[in-house]
N, C-alpha and C. Protein backbone atom coordinates (compact mmCIF):
# COMPACT_ATOMS: atom_id res chain seq x y z
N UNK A 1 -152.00 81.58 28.05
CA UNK A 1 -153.01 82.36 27.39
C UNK A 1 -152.99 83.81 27.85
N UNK A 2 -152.17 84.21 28.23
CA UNK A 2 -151.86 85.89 28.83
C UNK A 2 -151.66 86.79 27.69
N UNK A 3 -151.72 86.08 26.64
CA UNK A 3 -151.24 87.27 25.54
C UNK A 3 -152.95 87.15 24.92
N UNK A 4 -153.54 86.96 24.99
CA UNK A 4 -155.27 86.63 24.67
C UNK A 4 -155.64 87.84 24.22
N UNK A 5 -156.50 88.25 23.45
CA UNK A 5 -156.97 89.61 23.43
C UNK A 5 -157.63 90.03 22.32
N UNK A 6 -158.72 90.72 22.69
CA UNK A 6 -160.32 91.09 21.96
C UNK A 6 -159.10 91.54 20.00
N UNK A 7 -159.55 91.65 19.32
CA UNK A 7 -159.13 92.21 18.27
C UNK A 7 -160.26 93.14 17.40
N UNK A 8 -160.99 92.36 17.62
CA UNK A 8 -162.33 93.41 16.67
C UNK A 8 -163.85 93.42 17.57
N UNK A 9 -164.95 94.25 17.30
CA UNK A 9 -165.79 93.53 18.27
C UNK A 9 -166.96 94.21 17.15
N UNK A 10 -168.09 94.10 17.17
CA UNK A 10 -168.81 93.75 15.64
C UNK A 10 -170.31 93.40 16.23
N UNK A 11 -171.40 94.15 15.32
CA UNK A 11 -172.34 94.11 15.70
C UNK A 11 -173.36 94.59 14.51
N UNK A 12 -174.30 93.62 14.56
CA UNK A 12 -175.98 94.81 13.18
C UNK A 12 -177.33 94.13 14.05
N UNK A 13 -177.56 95.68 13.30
CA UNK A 13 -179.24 95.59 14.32
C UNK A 13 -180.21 94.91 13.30
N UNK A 14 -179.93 94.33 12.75
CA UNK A 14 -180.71 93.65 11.42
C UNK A 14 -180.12 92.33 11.54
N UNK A 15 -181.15 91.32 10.73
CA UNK A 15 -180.41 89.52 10.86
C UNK A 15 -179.38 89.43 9.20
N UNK A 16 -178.29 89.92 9.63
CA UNK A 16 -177.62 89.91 8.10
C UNK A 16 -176.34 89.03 8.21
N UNK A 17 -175.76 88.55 7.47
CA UNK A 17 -174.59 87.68 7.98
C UNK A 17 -173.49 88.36 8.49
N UNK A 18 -173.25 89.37 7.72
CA UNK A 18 -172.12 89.71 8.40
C UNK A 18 -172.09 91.27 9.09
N UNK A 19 -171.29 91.16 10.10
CA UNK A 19 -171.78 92.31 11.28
C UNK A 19 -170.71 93.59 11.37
N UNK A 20 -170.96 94.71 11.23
CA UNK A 20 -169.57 95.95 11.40
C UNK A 20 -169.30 95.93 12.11
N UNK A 21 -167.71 96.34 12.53
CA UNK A 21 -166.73 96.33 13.33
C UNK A 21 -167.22 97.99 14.03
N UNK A 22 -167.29 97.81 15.33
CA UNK A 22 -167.64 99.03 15.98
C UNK A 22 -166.51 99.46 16.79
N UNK A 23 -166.21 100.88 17.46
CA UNK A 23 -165.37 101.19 18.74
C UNK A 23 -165.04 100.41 19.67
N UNK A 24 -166.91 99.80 20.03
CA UNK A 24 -166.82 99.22 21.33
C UNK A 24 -168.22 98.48 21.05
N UNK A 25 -168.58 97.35 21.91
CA UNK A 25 -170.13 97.20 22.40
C UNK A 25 -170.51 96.87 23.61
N UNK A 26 -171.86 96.77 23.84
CA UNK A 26 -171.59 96.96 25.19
C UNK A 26 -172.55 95.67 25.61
N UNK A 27 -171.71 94.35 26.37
CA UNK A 27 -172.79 93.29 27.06
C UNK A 27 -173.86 93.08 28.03
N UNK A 28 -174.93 92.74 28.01
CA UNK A 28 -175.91 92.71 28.66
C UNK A 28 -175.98 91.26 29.18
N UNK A 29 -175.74 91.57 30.57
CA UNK A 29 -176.20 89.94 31.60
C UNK A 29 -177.30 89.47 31.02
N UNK A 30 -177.33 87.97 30.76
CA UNK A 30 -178.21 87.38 30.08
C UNK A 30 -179.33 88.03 28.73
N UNK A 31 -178.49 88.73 27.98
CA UNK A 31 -179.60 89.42 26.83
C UNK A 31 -178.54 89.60 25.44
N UNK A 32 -177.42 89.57 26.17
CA UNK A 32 -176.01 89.99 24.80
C UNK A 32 -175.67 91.18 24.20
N UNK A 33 -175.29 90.90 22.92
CA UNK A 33 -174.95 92.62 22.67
C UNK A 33 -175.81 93.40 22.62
N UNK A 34 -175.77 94.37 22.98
CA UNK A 34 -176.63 95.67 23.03
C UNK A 34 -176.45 95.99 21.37
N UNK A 35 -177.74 96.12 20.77
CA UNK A 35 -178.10 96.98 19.68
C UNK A 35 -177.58 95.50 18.12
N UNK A 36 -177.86 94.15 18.79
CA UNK A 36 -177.04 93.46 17.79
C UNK A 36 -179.04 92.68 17.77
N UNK A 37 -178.74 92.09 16.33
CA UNK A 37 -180.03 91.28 16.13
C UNK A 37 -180.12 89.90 16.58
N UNK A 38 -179.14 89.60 17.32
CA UNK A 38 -179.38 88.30 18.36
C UNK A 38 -179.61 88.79 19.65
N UNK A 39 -179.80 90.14 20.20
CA UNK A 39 -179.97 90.21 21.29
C UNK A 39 -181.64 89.57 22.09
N UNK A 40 -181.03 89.12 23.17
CA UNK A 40 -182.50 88.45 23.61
C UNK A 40 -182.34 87.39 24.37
N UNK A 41 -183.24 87.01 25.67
CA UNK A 41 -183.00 86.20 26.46
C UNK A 41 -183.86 84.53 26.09
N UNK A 42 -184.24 84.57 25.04
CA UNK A 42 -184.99 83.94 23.82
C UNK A 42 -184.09 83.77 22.70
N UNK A 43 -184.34 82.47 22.03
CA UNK A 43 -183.45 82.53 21.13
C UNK A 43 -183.98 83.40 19.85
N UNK A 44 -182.89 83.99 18.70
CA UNK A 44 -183.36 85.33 18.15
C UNK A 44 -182.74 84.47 16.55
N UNK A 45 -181.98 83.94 16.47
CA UNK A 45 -182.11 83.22 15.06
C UNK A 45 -182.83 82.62 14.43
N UNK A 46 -183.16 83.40 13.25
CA UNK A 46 -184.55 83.65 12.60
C UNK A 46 -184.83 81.72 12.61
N UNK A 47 -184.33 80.90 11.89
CA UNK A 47 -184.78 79.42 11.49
C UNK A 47 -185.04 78.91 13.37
N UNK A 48 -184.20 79.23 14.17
CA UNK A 48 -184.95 78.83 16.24
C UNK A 48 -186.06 78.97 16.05
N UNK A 49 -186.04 80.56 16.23
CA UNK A 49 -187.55 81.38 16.15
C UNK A 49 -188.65 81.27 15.67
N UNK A 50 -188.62 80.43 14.30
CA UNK A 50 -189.74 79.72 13.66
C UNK A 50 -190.06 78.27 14.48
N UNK A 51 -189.12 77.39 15.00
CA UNK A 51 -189.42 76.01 15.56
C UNK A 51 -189.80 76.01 16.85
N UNK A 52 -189.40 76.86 17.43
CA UNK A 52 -189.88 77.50 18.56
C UNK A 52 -189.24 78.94 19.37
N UNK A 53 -189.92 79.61 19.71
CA UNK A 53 -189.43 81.09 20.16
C UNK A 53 -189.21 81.16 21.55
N UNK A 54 -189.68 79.84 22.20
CA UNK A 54 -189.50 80.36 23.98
C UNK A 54 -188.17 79.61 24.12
N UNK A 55 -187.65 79.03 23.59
CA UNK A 55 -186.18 78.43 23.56
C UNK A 55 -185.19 79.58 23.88
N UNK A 56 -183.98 79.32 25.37
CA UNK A 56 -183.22 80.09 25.87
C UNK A 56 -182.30 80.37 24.68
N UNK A 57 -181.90 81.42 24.66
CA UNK A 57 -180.84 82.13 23.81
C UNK A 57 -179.98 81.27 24.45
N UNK A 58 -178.89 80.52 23.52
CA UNK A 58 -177.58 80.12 24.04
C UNK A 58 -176.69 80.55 23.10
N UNK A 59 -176.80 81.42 21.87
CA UNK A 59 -176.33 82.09 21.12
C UNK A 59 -175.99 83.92 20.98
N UNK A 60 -176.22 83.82 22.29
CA UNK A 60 -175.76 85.46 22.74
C UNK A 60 -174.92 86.42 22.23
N UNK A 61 -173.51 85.59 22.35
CA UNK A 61 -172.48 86.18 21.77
C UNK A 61 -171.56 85.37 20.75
N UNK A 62 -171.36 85.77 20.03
CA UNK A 62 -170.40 84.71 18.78
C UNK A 62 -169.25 85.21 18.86
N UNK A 63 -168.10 84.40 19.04
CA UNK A 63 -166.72 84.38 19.10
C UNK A 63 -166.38 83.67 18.15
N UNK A 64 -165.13 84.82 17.64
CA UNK A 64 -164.33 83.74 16.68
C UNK A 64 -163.22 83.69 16.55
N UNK A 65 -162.11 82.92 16.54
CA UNK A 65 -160.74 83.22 16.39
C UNK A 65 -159.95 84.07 15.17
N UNK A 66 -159.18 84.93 15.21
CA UNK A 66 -158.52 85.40 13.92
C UNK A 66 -157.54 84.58 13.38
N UNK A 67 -157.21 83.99 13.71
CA UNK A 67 -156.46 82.90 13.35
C UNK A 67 -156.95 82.10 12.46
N UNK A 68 -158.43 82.38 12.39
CA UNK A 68 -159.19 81.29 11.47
C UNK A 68 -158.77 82.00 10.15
N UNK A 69 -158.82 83.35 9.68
CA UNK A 69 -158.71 83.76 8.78
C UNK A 69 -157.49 83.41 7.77
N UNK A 70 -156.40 83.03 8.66
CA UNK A 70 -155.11 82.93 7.95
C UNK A 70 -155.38 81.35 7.43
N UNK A 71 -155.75 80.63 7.67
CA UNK A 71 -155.78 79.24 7.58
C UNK A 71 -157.51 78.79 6.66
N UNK A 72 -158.43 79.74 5.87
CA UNK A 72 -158.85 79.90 5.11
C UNK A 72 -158.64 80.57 3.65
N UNK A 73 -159.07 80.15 2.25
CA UNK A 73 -158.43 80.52 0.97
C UNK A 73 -159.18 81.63 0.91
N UNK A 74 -160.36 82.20 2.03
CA UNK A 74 -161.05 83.21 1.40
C UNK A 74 -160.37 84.77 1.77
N UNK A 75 -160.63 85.70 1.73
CA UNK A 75 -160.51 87.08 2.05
C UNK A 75 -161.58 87.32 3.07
N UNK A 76 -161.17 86.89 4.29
CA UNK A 76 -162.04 87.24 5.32
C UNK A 76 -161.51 88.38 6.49
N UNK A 77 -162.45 89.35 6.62
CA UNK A 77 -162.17 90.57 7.68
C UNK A 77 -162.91 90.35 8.58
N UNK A 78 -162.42 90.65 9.99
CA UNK A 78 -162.90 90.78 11.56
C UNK A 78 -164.96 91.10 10.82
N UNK A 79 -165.38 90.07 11.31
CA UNK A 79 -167.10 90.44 11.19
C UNK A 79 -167.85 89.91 10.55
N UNK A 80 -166.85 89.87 9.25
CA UNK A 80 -167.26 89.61 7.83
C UNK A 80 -168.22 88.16 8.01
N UNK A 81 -167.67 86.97 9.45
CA UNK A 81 -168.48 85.81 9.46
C UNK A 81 -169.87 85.72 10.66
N UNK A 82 -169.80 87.02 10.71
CA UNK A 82 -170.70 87.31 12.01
C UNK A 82 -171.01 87.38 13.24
N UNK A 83 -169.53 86.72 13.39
CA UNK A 83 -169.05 87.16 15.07
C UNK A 83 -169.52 88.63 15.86
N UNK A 84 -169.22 88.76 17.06
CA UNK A 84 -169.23 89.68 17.37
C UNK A 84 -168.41 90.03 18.23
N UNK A 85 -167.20 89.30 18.13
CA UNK A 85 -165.88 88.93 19.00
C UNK A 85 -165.04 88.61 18.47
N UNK A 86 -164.19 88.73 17.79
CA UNK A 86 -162.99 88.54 17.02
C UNK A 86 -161.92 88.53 18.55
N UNK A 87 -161.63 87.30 18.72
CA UNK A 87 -160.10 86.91 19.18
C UNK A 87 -159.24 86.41 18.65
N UNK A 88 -157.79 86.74 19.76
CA UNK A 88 -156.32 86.68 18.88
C UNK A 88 -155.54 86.16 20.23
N UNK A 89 -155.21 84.35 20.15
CA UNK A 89 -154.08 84.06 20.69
C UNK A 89 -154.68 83.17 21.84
N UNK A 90 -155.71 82.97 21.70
CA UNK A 90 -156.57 81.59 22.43
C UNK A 90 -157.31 80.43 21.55
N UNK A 91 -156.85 79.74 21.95
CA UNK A 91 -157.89 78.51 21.46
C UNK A 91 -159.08 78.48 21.75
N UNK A 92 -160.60 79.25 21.22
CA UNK A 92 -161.71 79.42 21.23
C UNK A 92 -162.28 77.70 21.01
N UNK A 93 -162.36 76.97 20.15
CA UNK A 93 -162.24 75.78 19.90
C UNK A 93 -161.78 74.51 20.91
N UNK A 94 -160.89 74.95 22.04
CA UNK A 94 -159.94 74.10 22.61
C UNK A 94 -161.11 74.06 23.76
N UNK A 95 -161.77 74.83 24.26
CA UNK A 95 -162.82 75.37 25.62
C UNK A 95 -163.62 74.49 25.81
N UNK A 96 -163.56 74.23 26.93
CA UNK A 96 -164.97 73.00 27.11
C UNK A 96 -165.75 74.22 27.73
N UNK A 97 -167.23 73.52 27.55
CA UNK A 97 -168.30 73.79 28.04
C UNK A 97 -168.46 73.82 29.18
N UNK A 98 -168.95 75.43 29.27
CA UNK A 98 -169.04 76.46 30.72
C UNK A 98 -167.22 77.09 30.93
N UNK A 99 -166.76 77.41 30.06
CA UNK A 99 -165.52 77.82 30.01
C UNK A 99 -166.12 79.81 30.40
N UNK A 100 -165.42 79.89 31.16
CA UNK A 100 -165.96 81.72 31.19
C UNK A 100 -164.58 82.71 30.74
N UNK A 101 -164.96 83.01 29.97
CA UNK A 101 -163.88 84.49 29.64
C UNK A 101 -164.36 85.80 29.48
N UNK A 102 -163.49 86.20 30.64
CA UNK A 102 -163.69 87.84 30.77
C UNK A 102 -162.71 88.60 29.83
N UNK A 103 -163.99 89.63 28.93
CA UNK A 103 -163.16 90.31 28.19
C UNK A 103 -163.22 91.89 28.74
N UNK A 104 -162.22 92.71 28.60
CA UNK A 104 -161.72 93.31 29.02
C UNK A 104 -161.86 93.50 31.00
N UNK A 105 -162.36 94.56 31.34
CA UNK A 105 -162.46 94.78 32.82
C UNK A 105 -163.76 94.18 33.47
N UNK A 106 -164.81 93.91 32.96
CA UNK A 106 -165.86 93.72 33.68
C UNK A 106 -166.68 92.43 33.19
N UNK A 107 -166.84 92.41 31.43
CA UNK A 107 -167.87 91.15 31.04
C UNK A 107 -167.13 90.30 31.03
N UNK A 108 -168.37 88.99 31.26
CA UNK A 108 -167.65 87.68 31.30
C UNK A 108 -168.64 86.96 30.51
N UNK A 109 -168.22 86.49 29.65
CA UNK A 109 -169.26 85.18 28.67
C UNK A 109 -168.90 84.20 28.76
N UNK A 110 -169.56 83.01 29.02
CA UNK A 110 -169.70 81.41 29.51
C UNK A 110 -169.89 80.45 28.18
N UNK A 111 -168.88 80.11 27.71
CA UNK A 111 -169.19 79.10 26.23
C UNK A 111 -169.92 78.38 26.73
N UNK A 112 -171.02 78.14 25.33
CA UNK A 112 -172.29 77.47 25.36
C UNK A 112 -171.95 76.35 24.84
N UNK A 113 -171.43 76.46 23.33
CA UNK A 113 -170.89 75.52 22.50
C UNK A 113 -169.93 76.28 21.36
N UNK A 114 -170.30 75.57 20.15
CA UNK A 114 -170.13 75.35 18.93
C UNK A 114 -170.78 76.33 18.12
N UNK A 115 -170.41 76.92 17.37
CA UNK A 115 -171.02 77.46 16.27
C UNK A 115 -171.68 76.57 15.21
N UNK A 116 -172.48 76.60 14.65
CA UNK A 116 -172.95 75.52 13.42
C UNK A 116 -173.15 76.07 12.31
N UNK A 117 -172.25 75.89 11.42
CA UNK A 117 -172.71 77.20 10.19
C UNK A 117 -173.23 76.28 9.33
N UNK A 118 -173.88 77.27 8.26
CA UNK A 118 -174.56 76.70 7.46
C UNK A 118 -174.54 77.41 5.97
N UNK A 119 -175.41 77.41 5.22
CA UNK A 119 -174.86 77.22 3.91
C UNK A 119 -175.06 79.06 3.65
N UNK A 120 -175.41 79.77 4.50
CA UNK A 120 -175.02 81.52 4.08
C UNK A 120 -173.98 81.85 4.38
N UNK A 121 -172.55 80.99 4.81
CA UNK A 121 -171.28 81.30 4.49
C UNK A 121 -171.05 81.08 3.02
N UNK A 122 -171.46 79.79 2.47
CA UNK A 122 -170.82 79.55 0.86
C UNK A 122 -171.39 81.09 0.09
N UNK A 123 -172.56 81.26 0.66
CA UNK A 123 -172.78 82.77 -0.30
C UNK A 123 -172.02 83.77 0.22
N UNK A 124 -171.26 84.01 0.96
CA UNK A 124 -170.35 84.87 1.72
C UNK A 124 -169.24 84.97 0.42
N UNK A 125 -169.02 83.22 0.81
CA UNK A 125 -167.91 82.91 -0.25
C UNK A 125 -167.59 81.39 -0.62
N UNK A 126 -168.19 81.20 -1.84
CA UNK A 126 -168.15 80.09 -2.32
C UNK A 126 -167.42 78.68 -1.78
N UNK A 127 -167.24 77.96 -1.43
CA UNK A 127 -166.40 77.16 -0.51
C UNK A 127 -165.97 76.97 0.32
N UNK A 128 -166.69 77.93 1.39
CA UNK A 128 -165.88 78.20 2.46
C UNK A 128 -166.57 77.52 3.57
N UNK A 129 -167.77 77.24 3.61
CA UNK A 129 -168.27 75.85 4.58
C UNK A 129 -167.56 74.55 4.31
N UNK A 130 -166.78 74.37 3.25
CA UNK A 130 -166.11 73.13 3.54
C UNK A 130 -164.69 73.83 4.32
N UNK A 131 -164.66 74.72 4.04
CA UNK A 131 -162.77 74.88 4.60
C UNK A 131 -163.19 74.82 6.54
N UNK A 132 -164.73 75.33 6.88
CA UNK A 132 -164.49 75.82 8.42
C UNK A 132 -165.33 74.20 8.94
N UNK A 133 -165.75 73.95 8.08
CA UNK A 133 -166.80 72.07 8.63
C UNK A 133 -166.21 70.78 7.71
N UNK A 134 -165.25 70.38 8.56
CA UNK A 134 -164.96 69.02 7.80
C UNK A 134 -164.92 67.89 8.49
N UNK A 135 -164.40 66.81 8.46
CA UNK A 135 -164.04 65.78 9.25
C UNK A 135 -162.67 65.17 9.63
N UNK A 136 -162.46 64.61 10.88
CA UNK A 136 -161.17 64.54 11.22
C UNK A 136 -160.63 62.77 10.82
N UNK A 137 -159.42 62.53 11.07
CA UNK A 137 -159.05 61.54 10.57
C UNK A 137 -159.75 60.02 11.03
N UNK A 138 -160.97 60.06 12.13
CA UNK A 138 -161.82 59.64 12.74
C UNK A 138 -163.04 59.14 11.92
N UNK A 139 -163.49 60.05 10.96
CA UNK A 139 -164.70 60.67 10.14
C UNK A 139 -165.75 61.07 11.38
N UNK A 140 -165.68 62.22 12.37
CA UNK A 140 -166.08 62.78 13.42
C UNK A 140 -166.44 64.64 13.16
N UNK A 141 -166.80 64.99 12.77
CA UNK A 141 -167.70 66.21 12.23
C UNK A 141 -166.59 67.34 13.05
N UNK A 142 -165.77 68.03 12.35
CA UNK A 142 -164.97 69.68 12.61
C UNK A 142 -165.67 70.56 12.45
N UNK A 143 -166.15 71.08 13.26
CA UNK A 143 -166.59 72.72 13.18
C UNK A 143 -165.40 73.70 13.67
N UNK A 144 -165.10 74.72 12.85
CA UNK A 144 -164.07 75.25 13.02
C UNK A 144 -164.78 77.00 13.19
N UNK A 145 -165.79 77.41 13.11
CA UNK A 145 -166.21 78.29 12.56
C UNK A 145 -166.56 79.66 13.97
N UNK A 146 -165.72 78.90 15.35
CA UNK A 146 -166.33 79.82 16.45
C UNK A 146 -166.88 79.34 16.89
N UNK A 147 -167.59 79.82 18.46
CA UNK A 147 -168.63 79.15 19.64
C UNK A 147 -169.06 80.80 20.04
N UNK A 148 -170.22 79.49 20.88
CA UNK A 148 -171.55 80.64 21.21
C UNK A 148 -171.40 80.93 22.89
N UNK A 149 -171.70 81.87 22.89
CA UNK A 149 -171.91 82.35 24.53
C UNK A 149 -173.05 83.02 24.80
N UNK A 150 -172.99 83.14 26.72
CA UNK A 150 -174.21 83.42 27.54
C UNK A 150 -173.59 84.70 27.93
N UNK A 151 -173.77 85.69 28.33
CA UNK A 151 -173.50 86.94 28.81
C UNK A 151 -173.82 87.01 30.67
N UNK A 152 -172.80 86.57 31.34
CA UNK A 152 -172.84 86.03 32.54
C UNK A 152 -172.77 87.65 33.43
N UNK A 153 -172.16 88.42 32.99
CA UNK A 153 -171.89 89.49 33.26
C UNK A 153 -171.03 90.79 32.39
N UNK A 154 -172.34 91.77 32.27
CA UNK A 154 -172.05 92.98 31.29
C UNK A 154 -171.29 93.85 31.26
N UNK A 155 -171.14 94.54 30.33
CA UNK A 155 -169.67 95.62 30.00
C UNK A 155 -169.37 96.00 28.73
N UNK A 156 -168.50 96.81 28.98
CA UNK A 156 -168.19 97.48 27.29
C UNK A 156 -166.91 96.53 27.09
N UNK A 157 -167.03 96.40 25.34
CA UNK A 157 -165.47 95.36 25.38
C UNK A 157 -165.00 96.33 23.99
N UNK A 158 -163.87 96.43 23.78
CA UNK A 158 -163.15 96.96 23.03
C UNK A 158 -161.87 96.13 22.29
N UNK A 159 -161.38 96.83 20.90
CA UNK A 159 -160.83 95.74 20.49
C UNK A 159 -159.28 96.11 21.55
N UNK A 160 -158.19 95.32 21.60
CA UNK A 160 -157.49 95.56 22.43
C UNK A 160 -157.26 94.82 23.94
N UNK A 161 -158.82 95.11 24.29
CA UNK A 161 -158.74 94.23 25.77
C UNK A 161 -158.47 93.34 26.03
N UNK A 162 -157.95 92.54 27.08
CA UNK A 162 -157.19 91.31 27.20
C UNK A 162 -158.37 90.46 27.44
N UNK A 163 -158.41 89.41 27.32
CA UNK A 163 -159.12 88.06 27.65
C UNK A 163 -158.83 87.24 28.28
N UNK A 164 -159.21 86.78 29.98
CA UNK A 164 -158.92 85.51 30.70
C UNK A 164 -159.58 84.65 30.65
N UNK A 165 -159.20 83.85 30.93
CA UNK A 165 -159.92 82.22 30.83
C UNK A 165 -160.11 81.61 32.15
N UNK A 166 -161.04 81.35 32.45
CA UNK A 166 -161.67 80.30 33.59
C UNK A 166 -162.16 78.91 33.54
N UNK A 167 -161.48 78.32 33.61
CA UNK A 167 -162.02 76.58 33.64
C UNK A 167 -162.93 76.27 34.29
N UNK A 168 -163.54 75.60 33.86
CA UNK A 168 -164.50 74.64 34.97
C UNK A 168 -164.27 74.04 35.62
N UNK A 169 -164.84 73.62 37.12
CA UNK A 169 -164.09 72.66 38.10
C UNK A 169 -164.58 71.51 37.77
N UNK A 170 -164.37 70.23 38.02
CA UNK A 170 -164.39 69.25 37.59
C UNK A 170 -164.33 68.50 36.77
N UNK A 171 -165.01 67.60 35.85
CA UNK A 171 -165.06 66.96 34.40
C UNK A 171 -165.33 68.15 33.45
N UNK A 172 -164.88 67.89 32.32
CA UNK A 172 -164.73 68.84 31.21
C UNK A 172 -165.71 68.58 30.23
N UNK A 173 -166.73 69.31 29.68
CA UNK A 173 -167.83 68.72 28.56
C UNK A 173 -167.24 69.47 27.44
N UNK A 174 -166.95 68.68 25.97
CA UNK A 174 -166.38 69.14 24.85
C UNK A 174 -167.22 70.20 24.49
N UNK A 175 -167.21 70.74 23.55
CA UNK A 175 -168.31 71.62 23.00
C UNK A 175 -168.67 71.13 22.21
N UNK A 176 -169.98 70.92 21.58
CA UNK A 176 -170.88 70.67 20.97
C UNK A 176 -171.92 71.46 20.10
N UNK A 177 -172.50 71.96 19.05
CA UNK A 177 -172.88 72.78 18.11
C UNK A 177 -173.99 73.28 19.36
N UNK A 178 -174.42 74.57 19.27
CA UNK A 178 -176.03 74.74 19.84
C UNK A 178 -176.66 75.75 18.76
């Protein structure tokens, strides 16, 4: 995983689906992107926020692979699904839980889980919650759509910067939607 590395990095100060590709942004230990509408040590997605608001943010930062794009029928650009992390050349998906990756020199975000999308991708683009959520030859629920992180430690990340990976010591917990 040495060839790993940030590609886009993406952010709106409003709850809209999809987020602009910025210079840079900058992470906040336990609070997330600076100036993004999930920021918060509380969870900040509007449907949480209604069921309950004192619930920990475990949705800090959204990662997503670019790789996803090639292997979807839609026309999708770095953001366009609301990430705020576009990576290139890691298995985002492959990470068990409490996986930490430092992107560029200083932040490090701790996968939470799973992304769980829901039906304001098909309005993105018509069909496209079936291409990123299906089932495997098991009938066992695929989410393909990215995972969520904690902001363990802050920094500016840029597209470009490399990305390491840190395992967890011991037993491995799959990821799971949060």
């Amino acid at each position: 995983m040495t060839d790993a590395r940030v590609t886009s990095v993406n952010r709106d100060d409003e709850h809209r689906f999809s987020k602009q590709p910025r210079p840079s942004i900058t992470l906040v230990t336990g609070l997330g992107v600076e100036g993004d509408a999930h920021f918060g040590a509380t969870v900040q997605h509007l449907s949480r926020v209604r069921r309950d608001p004192t619930q920990p943010n475990l949705r800090q930062v959204h990662l997503i692979q670019a790789e996803l794009f090639d292997e979807v029928t839609a026309e999708v650009e770095p953001g366009q699904l609301g990430e705020n992390v576009t990576t290139e050349g890691i298995d985002l998906l492959g990470l068990p839980r409490g996986a930490r990756l430092r992107l560029g020199d200083e932040a490090v975000v701790e996968v939470t889980g799973l992304r769980n999308p829901c039906v304001q991708i098909d309005r993105f683009q018509p069909g496209l919650l079936k291409q990123v959520v299906g089932t495997d030859a098991d009938g066992a629920t695929v989410r393909r759509a990215g995972v969520m992180g904690v902001v363990l430690s802050g920094g500016v990340v840029r597209p470009g910067d490399a990305i390491a990976v840190e395992l967890p010591d011991g037993e491995r917990e799959a990821l799971a939607p949060v």
